[in-house]
C-alpha atoms as a PDB file:
ATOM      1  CA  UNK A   1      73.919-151.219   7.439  1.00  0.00           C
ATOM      2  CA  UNK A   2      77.751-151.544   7.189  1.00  0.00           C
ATOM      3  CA  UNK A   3      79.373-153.710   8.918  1.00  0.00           C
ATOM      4  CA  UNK A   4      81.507-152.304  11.925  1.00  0.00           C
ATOM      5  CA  UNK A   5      85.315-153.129  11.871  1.00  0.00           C
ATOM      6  CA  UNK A   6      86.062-154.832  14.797  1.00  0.00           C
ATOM      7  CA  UNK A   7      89.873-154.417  16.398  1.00  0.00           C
ATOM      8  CA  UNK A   8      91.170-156.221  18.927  1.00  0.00           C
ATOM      9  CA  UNK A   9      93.623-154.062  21.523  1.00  0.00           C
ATOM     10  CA  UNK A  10      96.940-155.963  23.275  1.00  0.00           C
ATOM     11  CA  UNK A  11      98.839-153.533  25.779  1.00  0.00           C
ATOM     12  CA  UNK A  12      97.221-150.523  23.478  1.00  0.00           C
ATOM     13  CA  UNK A  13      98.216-151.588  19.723  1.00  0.00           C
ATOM     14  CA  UNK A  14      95.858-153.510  17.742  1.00  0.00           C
ATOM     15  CA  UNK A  15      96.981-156.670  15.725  1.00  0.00           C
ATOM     16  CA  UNK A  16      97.521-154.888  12.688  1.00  0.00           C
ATOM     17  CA  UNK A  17     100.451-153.141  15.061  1.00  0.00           C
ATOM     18  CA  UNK A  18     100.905-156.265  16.362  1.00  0.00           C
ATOM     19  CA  UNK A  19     101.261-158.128  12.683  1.00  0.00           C
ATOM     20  CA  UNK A  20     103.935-155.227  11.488  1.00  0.00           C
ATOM     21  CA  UNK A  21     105.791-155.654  14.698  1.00  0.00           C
ATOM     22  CA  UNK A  22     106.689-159.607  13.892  1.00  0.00           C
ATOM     23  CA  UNK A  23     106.909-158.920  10.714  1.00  0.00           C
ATOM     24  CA  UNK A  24     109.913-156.680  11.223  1.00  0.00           C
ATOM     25  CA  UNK A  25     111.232-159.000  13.880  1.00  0.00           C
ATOM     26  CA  UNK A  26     111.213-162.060  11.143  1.00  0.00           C
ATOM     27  CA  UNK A  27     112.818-159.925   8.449  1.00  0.00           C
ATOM     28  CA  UNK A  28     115.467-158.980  10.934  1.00  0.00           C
ATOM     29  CA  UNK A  29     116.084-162.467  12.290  1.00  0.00           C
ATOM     30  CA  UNK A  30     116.495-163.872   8.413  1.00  0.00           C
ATOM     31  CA  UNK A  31     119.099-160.986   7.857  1.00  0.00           C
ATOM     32  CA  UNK A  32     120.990-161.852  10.758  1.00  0.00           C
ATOM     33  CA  UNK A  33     120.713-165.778  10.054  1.00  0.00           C
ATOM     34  CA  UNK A  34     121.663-164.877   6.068  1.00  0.00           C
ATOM     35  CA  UNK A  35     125.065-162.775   7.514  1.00  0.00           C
ATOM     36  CA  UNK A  36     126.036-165.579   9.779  1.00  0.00           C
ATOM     37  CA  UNK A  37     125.306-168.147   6.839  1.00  0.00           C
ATOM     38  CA  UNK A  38     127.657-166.070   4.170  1.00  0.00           C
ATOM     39  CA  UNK A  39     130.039-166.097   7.187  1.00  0.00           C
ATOM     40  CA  UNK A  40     130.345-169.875   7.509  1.00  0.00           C
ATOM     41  CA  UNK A  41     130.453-170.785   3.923  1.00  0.00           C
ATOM     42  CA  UNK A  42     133.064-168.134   2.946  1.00  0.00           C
ATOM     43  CA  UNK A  43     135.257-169.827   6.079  1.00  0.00           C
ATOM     44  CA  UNK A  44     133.946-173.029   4.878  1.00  0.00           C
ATOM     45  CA  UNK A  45     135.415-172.454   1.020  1.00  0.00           C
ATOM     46  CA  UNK A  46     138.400-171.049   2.346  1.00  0.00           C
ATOM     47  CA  UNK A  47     139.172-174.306   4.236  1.00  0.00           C
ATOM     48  CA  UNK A  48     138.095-176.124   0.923  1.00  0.00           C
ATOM     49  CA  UNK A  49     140.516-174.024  -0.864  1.00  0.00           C
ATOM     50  CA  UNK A  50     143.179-174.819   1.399  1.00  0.00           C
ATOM     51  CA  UNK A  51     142.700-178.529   1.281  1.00  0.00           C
ATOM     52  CA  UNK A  52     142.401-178.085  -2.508  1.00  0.00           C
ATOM     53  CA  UNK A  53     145.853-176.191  -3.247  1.00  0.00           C
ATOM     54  CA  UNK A  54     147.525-178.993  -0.653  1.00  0.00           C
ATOM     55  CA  UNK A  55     146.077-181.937  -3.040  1.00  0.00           C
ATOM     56  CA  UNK A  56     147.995-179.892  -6.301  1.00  0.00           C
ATOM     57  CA  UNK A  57     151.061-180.173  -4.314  1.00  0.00           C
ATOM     58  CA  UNK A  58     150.417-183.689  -3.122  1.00  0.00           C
ATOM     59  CA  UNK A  59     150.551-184.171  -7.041  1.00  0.00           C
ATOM     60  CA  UNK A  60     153.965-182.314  -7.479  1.00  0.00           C
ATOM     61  CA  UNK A  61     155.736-184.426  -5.051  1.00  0.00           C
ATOM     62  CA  UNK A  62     154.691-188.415  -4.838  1.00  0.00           C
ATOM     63  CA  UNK A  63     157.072-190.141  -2.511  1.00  0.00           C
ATOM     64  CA  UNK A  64     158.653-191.985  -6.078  1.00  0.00           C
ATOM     65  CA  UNK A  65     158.954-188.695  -7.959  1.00  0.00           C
ATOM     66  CA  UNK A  66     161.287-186.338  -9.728  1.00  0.00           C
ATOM     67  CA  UNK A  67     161.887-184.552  -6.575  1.00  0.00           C
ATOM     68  CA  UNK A  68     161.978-187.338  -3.945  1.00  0.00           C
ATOM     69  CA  UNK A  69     164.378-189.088  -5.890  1.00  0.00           C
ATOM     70  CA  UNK A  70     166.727-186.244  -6.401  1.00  0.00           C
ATOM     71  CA  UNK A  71     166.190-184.734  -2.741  1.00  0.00           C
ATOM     72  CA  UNK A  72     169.218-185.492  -1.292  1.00  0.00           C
ATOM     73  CA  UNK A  73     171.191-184.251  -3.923  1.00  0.00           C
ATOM     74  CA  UNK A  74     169.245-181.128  -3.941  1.00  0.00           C
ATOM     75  CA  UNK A  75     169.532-180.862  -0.274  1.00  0.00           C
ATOM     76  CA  UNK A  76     173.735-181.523  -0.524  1.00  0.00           C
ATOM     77  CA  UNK A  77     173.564-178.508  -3.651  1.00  0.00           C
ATOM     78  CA  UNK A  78     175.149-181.563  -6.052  1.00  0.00           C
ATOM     79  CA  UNK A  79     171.830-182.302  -8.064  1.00  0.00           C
ATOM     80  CA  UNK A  80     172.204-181.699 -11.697  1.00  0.00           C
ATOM     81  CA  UNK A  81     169.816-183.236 -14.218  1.00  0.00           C
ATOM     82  CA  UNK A  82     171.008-186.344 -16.438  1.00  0.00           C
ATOM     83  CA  UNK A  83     169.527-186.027 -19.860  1.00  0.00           C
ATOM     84  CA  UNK A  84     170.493-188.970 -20.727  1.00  0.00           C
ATOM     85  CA  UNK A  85     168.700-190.844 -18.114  1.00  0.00           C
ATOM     86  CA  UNK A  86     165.557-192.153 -19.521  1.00  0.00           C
ATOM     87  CA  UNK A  87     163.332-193.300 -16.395  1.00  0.00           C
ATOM     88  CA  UNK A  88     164.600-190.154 -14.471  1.00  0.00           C
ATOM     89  CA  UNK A  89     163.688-187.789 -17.601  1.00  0.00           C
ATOM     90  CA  UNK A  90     159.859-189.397 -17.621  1.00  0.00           C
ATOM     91  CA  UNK A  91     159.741-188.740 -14.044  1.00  0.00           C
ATOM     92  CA  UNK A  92     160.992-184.874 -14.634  1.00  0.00           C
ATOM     93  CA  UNK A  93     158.255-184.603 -17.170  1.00  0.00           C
ATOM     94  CA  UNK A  94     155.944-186.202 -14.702  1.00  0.00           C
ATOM     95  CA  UNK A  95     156.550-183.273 -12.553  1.00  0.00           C
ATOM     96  CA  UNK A  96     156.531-180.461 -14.878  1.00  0.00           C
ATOM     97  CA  UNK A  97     152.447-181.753 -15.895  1.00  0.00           C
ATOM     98  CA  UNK A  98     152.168-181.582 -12.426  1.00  0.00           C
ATOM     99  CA  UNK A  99     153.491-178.015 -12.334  1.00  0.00           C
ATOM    100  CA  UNK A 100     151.203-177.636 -15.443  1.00  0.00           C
ATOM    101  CA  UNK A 101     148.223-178.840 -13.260  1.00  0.00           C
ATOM    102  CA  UNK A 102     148.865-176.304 -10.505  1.00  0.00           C
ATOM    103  CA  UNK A 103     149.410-173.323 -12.799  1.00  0.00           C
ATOM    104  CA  UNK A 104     145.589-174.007 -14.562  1.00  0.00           C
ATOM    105  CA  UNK A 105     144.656-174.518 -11.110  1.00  0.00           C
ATOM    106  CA  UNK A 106     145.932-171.112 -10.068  1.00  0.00           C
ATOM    107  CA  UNK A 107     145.308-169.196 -13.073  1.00  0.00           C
ATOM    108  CA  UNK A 108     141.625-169.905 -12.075  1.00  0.00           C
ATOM    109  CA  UNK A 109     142.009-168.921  -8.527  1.00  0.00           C
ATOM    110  CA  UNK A 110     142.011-172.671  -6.963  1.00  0.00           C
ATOM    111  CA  UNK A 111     146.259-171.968  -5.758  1.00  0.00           C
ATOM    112  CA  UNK A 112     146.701-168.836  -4.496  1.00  0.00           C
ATOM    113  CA  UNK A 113     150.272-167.749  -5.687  1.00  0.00           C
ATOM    114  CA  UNK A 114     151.019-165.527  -2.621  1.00  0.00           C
ATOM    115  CA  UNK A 115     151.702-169.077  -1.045  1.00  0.00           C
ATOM    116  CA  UNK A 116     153.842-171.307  -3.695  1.00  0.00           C
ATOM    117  CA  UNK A 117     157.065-169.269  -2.960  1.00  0.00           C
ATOM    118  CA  UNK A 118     156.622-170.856   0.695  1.00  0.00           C
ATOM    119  CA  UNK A 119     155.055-174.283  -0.608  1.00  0.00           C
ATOM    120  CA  UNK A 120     156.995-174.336  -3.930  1.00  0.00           C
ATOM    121  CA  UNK A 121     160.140-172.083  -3.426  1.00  0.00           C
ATOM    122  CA  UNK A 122     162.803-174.079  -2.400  1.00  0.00           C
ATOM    123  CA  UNK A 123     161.812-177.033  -5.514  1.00  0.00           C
ATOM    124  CA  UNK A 124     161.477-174.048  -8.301  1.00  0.00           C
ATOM    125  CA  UNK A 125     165.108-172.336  -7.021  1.00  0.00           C
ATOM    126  CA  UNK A 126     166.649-176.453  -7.748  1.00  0.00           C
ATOM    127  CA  UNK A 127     164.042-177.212 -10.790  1.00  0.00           C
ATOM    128  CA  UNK A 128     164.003-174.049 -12.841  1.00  0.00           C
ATOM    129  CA  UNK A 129     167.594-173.820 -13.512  1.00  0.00           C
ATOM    130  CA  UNK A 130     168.053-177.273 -14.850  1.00  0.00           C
ATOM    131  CA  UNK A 131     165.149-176.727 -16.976  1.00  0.00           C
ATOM    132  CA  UNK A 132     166.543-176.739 -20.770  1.00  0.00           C
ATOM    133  CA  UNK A 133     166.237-173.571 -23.298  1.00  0.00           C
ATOM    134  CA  UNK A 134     163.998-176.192 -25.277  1.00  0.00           C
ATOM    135  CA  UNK A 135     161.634-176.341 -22.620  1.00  0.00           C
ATOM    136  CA  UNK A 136     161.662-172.870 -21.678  1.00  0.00           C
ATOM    137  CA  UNK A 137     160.396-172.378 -25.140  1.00  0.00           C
ATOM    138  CA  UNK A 138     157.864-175.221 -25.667  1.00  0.00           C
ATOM    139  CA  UNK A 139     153.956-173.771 -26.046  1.00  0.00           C
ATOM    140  CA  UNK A 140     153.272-176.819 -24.268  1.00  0.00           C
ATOM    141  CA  UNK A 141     155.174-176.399 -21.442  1.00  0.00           C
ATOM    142  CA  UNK A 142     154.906-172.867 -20.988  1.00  0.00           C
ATOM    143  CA  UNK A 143     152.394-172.843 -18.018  1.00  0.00           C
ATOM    144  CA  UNK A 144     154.592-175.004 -16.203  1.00  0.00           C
ATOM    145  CA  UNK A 145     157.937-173.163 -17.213  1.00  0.00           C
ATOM    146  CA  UNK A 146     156.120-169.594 -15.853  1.00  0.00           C
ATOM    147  CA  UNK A 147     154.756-171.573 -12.520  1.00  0.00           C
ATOM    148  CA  UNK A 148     158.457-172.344 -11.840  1.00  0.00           C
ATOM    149  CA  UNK A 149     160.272-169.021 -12.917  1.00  0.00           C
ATOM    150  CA  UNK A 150     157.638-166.894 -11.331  1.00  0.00           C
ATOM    151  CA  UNK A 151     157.949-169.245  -7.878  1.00  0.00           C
ATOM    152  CA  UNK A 152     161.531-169.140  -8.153  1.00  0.00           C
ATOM    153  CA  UNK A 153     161.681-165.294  -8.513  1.00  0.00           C
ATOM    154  CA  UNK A 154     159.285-165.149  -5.233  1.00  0.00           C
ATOM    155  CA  UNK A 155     161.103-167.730  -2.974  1.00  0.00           C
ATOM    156  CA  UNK A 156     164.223-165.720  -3.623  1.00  0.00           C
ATOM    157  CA  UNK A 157     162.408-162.502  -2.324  1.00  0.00           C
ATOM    158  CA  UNK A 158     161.214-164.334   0.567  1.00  0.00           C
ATOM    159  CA  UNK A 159     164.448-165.676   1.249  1.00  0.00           C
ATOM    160  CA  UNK A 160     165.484-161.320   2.176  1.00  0.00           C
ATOM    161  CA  UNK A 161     162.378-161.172   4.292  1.00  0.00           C
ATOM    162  CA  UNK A 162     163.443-161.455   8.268  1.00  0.00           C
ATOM    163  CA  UNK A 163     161.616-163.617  10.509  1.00  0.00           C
ATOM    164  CA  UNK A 164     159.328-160.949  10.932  1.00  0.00           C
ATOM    165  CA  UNK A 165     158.875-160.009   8.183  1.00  0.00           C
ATOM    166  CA  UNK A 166     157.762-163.332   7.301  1.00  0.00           C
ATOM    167  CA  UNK A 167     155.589-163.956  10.126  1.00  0.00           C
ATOM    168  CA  UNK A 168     153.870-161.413   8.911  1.00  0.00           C
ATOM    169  CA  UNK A 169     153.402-162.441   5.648  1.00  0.00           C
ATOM    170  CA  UNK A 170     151.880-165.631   6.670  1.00  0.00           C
ATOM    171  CA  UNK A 171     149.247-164.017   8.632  1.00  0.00           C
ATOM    172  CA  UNK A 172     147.705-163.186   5.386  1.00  0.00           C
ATOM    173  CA  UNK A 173     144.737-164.606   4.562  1.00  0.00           C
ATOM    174  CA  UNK A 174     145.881-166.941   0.791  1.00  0.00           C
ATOM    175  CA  UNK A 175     142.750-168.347   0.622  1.00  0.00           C
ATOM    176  CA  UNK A 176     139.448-166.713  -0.018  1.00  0.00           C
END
């Protein structure tokens, strides 16, 4: 003789019921833990991002740079660049690799460009004229050269925007 299956009955659904019910459940409670997991590390590499893109500017402006030396001269609209000044022409070139290390960095999505004419702006509009025809056609400078005109072109858009306008703006979400 056969053996007789034997099934055990809770509240009217055997364990086989029972078994496809938690099963369900745990498949359900992975999705939702999975969602909420994408959720925090997307927020998470946004911040990272963020932090990121501040540490390419940190290089673009050391307190005994190009620009900190020549600030107040920018800021009185007197600065003009001296060729002919050795030390200050290794600290523009200082800069510009700097410019050339945010433009890699943002050509592979590390500095989001919908922020340098806010981060950037106001340095490319004093930098990128006094940048020679040489360098505006050096290979080797070209990244930097197109980080700065591009910037420059963008900060002087912003600069129409109202206040509004450029609240607004900000709201957006640069990092991703």
């Amino acid at each position: 003789m056969g053996a007789k299956k034997m099934s055990i009955s809770i509240f009217g659904m055997t364990l086989n019921d029972w078994r496809n019910i938690f099963t369900i459940i745990g498949v359900i409670a992975a999705l939702v833990v999975y969602v909420l997991n994408s959720l925090a590390q997307k927020r998470q590499r946004a911040i990272d991002n963020a932090l990121r893109y501040l540490q390419f500017l940190d290089r673009l402006y050391p307190s005994d740079g190009y620009v900190a030396l020549n600030l107040k001269a920018m800021e009185a609209g007197t600065f003009k660049r001296d060729l002919n000044n050795d030390a200050m022409e290794l600290k523009f070139h200082e800069f510009l690799s700097a410019c050339e290390y945010v433009a890699l960095a943002h050509r592979a999505g590390a500095a989001p460009s919908s922020l340098n004419a806010y981060m950037l702006g106001w340095t490319a509009k004093h930098i990128y004229p006094q940048l020679t025809d040489r360098e505006k056609a050096e290979p080797y400078w070209e990244l930097a050269v197109d980080l700065l005109r591009e910037t420059k072109l963008s900060a002087d858009k912003l600069d129409c925007l109202t206040k509004e306008e450029r609240l607004e703006y900000f709201k957006k979400k640069h990092f991703k």
